[in-house]
Protein backbone atom coordinates (compact mmCIF):
# COMPACT_ATOMS: atom_id res chain seq x y z
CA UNK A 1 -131.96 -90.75 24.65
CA UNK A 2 -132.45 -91.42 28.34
CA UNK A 3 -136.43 -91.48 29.65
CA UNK A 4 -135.27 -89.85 32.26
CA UNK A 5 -133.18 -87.06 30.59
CA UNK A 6 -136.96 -86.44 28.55
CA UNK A 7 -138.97 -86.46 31.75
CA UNK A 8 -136.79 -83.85 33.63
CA UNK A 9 -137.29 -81.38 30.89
CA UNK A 10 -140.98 -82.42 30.92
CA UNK A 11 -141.28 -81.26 34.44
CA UNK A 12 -138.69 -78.25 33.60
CA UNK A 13 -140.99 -77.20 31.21
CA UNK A 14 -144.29 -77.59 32.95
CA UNK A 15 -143.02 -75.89 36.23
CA UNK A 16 -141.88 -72.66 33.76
CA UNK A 17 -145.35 -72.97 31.88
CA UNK A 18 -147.26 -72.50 35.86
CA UNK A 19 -145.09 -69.57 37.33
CA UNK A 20 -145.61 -67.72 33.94
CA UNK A 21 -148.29 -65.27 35.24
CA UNK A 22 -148.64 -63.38 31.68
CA UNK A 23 -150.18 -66.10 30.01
CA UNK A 24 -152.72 -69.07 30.41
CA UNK A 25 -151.56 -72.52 30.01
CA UNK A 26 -154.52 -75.03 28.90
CA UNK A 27 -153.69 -78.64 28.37
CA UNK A 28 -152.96 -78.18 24.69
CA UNK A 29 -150.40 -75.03 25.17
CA UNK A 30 -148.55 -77.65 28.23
CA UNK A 31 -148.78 -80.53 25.64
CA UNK A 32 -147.23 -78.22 22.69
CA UNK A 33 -144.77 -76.29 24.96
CA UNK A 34 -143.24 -79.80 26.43
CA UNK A 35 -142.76 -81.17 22.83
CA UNK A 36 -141.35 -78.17 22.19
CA UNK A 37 -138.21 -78.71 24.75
CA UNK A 38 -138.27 -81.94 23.96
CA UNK A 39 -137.67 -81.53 20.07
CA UNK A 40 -134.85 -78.65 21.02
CA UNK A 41 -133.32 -80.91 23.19
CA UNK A 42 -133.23 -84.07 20.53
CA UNK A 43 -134.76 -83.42 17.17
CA UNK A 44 -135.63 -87.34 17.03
CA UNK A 45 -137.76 -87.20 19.54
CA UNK A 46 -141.76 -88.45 18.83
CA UNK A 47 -142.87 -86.09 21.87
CA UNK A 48 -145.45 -87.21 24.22
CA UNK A 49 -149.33 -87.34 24.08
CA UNK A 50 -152.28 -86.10 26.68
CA UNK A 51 -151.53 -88.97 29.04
CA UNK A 52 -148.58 -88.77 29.70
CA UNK A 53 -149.18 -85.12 30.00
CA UNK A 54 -151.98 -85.73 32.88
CA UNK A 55 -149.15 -88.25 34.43
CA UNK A 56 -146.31 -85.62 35.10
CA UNK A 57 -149.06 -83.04 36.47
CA UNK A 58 -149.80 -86.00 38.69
CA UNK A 59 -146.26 -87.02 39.37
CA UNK A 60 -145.55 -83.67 40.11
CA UNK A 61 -148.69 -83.13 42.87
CA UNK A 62 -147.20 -85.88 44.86
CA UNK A 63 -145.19 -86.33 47.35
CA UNK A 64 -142.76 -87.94 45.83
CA UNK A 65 -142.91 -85.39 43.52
CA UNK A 66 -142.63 -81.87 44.39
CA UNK A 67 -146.13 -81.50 46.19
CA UNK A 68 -146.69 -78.69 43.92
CA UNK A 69 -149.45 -75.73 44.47
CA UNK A 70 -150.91 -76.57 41.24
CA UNK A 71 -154.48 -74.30 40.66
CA UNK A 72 -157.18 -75.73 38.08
CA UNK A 73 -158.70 -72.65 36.91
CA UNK A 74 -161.98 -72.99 35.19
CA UNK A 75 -162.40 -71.05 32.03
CA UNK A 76 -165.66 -71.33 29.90
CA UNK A 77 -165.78 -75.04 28.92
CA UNK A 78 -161.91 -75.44 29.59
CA UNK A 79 -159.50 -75.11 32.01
CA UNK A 80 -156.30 -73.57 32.74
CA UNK A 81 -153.14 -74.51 34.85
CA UNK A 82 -150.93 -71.96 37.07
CA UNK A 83 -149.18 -71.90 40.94
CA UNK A 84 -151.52 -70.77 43.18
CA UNK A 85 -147.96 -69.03 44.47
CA UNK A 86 -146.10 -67.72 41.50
CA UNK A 87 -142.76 -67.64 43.74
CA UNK A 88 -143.09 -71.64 43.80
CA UNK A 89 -141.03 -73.56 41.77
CA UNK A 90 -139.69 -77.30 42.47
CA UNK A 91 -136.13 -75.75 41.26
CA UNK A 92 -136.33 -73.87 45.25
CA UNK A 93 -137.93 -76.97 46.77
CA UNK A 94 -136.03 -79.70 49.38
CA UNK A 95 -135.06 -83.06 48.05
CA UNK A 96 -137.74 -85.76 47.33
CA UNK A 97 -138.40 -88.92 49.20
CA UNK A 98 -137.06 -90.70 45.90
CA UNK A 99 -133.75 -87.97 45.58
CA UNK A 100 -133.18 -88.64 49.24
CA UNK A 101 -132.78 -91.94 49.18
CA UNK A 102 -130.50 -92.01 46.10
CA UNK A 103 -127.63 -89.23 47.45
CA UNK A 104 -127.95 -91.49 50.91
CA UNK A 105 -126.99 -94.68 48.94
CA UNK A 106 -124.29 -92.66 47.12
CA UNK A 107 -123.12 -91.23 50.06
CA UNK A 108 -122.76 -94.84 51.54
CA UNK A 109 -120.68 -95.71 48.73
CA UNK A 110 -118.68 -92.58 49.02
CA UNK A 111 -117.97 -93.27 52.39
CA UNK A 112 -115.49 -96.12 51.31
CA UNK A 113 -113.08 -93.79 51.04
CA UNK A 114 -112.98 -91.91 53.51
CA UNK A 115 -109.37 -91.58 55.06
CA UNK A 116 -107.63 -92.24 52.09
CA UNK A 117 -105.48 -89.58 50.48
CA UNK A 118 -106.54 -88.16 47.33
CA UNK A 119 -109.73 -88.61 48.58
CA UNK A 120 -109.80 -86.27 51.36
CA UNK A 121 -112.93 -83.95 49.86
CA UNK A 122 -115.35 -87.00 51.00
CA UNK A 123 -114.14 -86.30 54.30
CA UNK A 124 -115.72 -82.20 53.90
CA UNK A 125 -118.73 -83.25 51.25
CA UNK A 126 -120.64 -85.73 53.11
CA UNK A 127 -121.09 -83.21 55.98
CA UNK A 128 -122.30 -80.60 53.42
CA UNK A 129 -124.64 -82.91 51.70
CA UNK A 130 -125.94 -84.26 55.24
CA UNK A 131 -126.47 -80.54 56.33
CA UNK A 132 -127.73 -78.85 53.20
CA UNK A 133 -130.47 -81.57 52.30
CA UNK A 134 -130.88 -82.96 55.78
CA UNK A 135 -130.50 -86.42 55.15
CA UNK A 136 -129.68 -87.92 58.33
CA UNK A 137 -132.53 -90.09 59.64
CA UNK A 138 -129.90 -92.26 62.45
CA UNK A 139 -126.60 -91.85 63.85
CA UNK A 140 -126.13 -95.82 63.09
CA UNK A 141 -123.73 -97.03 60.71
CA UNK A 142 -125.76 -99.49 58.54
CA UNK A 143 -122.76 -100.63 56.16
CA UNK A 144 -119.31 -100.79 56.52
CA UNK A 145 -116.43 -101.75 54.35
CA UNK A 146 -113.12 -103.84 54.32
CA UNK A 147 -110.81 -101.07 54.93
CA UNK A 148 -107.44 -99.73 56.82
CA UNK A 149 -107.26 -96.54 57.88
CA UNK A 150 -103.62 -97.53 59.50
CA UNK A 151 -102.59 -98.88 56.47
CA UNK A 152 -98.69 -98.29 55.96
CA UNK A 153 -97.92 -96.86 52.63
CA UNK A 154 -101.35 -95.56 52.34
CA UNK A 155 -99.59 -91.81 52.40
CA UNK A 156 -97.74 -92.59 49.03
CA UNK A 157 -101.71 -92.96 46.97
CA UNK A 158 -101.98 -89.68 46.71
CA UNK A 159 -98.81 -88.92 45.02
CA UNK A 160 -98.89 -92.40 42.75
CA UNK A 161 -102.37 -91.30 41.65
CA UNK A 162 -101.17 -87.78 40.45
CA UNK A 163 -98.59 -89.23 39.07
CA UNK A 164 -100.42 -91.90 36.80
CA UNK A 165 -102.94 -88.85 35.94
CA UNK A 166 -99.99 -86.81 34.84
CA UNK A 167 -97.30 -89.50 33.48
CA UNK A 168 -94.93 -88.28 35.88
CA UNK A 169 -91.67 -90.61 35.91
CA UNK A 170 -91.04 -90.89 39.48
CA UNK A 171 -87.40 -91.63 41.63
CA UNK A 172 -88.82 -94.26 44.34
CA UNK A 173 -87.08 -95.44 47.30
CA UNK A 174 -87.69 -99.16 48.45
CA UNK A 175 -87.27 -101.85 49.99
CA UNK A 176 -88.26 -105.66 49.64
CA UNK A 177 -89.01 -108.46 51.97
CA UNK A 178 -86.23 -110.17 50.10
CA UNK A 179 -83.72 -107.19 50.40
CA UNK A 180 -81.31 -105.76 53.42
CA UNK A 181 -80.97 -103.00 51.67
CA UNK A 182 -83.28 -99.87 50.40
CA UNK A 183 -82.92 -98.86 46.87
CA UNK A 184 -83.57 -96.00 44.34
CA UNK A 185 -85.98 -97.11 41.35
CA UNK A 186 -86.36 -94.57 38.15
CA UNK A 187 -90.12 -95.88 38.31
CA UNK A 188 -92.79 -94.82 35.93
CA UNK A 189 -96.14 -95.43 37.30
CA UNK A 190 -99.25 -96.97 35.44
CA UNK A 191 -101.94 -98.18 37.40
CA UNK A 192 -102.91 -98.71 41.12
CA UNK A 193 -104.40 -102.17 42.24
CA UNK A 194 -105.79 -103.40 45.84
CA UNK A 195 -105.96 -107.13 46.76
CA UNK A 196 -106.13 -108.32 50.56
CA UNK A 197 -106.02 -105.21 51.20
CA UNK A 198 -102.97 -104.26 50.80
CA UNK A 199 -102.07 -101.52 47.81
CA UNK A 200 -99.95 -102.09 45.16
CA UNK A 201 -98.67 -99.92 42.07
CA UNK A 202 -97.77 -101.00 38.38
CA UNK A 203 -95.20 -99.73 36.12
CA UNK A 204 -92.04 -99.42 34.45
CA UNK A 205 -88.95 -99.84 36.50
CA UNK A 206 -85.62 -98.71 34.34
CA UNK A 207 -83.68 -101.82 35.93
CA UNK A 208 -86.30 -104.09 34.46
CA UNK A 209 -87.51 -104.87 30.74
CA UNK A 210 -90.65 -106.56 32.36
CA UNK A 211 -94.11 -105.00 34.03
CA UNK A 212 -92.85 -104.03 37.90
CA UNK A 213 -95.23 -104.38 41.01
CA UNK A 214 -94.44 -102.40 43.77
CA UNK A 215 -95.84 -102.71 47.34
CA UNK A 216 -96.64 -99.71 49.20
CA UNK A 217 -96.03 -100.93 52.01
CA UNK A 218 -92.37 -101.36 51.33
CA UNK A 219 -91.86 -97.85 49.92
CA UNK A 220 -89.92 -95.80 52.04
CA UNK A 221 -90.26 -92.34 50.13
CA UNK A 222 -91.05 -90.85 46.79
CA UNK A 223 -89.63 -88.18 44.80
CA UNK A 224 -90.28 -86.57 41.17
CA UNK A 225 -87.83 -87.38 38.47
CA UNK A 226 -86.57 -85.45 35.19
CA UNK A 227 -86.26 -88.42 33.36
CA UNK A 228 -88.90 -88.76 30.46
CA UNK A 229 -92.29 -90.66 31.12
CA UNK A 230 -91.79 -94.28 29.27
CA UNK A 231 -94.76 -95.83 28.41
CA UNK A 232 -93.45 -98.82 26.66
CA UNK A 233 -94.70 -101.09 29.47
CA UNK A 234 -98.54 -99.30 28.97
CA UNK A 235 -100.93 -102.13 28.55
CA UNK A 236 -105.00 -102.99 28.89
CA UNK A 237 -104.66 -103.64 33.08
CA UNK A 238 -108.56 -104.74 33.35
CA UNK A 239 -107.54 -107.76 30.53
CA UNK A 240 -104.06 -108.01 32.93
CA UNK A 241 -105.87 -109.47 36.26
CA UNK A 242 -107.98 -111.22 33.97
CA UNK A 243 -106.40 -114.57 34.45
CA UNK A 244 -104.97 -114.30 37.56
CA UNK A 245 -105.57 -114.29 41.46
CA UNK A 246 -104.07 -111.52 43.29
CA UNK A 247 -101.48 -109.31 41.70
CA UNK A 248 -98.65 -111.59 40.83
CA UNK A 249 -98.00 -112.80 36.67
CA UNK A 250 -95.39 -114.92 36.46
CA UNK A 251 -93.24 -114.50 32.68
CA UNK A 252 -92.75 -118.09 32.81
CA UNK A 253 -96.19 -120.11 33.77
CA UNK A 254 -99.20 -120.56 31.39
CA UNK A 255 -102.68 -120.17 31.65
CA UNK A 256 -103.72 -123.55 33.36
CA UNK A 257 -107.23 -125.88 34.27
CA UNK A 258 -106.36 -126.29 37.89
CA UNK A 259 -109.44 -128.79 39.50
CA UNK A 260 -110.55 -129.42 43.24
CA UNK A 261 -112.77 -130.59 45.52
CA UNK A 262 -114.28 -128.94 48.56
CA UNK A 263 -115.97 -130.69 51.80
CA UNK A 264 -119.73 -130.07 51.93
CA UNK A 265 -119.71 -127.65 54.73
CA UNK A 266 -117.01 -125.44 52.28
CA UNK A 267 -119.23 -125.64 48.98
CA UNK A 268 -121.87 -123.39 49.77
CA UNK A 269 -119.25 -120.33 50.39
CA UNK A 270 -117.49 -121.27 47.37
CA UNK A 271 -120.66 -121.82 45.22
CA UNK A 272 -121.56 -118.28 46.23
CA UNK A 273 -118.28 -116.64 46.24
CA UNK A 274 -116.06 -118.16 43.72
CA UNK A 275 -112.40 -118.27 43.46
CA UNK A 276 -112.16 -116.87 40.26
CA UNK A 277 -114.40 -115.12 37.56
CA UNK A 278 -113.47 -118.78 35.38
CA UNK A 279 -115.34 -120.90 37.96
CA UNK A 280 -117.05 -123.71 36.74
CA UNK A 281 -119.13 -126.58 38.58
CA UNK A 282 -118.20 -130.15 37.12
CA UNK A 283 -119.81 -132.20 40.45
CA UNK A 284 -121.93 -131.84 43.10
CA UNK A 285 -123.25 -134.42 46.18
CA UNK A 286 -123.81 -134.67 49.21
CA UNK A 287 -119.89 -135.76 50.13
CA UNK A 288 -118.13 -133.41 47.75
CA UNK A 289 -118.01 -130.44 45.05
CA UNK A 290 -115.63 -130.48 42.33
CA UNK A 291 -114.90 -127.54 40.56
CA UNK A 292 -112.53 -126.04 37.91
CA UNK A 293 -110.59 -122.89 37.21
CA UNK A 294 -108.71 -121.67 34.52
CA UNK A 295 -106.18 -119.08 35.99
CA UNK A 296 -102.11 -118.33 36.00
CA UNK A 297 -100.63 -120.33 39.10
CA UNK A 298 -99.25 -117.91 41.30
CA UNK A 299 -98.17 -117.43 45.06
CA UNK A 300 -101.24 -115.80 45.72
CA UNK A 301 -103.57 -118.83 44.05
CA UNK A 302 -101.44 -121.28 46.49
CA UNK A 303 -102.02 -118.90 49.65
CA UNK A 304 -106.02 -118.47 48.19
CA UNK A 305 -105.91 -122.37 48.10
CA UNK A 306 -104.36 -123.11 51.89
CA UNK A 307 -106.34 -120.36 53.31
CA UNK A 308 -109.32 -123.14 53.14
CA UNK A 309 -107.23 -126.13 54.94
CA UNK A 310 -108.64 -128.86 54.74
CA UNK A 311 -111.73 -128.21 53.07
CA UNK A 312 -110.38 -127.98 49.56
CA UNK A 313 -108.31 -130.20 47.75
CA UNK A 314 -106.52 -129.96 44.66
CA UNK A 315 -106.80 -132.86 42.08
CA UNK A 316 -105.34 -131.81 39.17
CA UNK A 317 -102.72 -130.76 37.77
CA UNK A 318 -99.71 -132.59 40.01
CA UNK A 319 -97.41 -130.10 39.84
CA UNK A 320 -99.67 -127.76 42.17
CA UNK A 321 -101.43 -130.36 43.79
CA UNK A 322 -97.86 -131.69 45.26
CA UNK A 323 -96.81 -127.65 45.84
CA UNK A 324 -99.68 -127.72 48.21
CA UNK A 325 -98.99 -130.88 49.62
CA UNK A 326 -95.40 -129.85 50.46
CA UNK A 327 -96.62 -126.21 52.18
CA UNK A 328 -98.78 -128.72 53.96
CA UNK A 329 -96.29 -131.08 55.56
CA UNK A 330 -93.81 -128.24 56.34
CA UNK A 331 -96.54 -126.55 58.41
CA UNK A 332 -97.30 -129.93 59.97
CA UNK A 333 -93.60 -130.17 61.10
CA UNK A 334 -94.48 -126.69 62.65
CA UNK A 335 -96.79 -128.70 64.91
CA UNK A 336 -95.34 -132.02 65.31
């Protein structure tokens, strides 16, 4: 059970105990009333002593707390606890400095997706949140993300997304780099996927009896279809991209040990953002670092690869290391 599920109901508890104006709460009635909600709440629980006791009361006087109105009444030899204000309770109080601070970081990370369909209630619940609790401090942005708001094709996420959610077989219309031509696809989406920011959508295509990638940026419309959700394509997508860079798989190609060797001035940006999850350091000096991966050649690991000119080079095996050696020369030519 979570500490902090137990300490909430702590603090529930206590602030029910002080507004309760028909009876007096000593330490001992707080200590047996919190155990109380703690053993209805999970009947494994051991329940707290004294000290911890005194450390909620104290937790709960502070400012990070609640900055309660608590009242130490003397009785006799004891003493008991109530609100100097029986309307008080932290349940009608404003966010703390700690609660702040966390629904401002999630509200950072929330506002990643801002603009992008399906997502349009961050657009109308960050204003609420800012408003209700108050939490702007600055009108500066402090983070910002690696996003498109003009992305083409970013319309169609919205509908995909449903669609996945629902297994709705889906008639799309599109068209390839490689095609003249639009075409009509009985497509049966399973899972979206970013990479260079662009979006891309997974499924089964009735044309095909392989796993389809579609760009959305070549999709041209989208329409429901009667035709019966087929899931025969369905499989574990996280285990998928496991061994691979970008979105591409190739039926044919092999899990492979590709090794290379990047300039000094290159290593500390790969050292500290690696290729590929599989990244492993076999040499580094002052002149060189040589490093393996074990990944699925693909067009996007030969893009990944010439996106560094010449700071990386590939050793081994041949077969890619002459691949990148021919994309090389041709854009040389391009020059010469």
């Amino acid at each position: 059970m979570s500490t902090n599920k137990h300490a909430i109901i702590r603090y529930q508890t206590l602030d029910k105990c002080f507004r309760n104006t028909g009876k007096r709460y000593y330490i001992e009635d707080l200590l047996e009333a919190c155990n109380n909600a703690l053993f209805d709440f999970d009947p494994n629980s051991l329940g707290i002593k004294k000290r911890q006791l005194y450390d909620d009361v104290r937790f709960m006087e502070s400012s990070q707390g609640w900055s309660i109105p608590l009242e130490k009444v003397k009785d006799g030899r004891r003493a008991y606890y109530h609100y100097e204000d029986d309307s008080f309770s932290i349940n009608n109080q404003p966010l703390n400095d700690n609660e702040a601070e966390q629904i401002k970081s999630a509200m950072l990370v929330l506002g990643r997706f801002k603009g992008l369909p399906q997502f349009e209630w961050v657009n109308e619940l960050i204003p609420k949140l800012d408003q209700t609790f108050n939490l702007s401090s600055q009108n500066q942005e402090i983070i910002s993300f690696d996003t498109n708001e003009f992305l083409i094709g970013a319309e169609y996420i919205s509908t995909l997304f449903k669609a996945i959610q629902n297994k709705q077989s889906l008639i799309v219309t599109y068209k390839s780099f490689k095609s003249i031509d639009e075409q009509k696809i009985n497509f049966h989406p399973y899972h979206l996927k970013q990479y260079n920011n662009r979006w891309f959508v997974f499924g089964k295509n009735d044309g095909f009896d392989n796993l389809t990638n579609l760009a959305l940026d070549r999709i041209k419309s989208i329409d429901h279809s009667s035709i019966k959700f087929d899931t025969s394509q369905m499989i574990d997508f996280e285990e998928f991209f496991e061994d691979i860079i970008g979105v591409t798989k190739p039926d044919d190609v092999v899990l492979t040990k590709i090794i290379l060797k990047a300039t000094p001035q290159l290593a500390p940006y790969i050292i500290t953002k690696p290729l590929h999850g599989s990244q492993k350091n076999i040499e580094e000096t002052e002149s060189f670092y040589t490093f393996s991966i074990e990944v699925i050649p693909n067009y996007e690991l030969n893009k990944k690869i010439l996106s560094f000119g010449n700071g990386i080079q590939v050793l081994e095996p041949t077969k890619i290391r002459e691949a990148i050696k021919e994309e090389l020369a041709k854009t040389f030519e391009k020059y010469n």
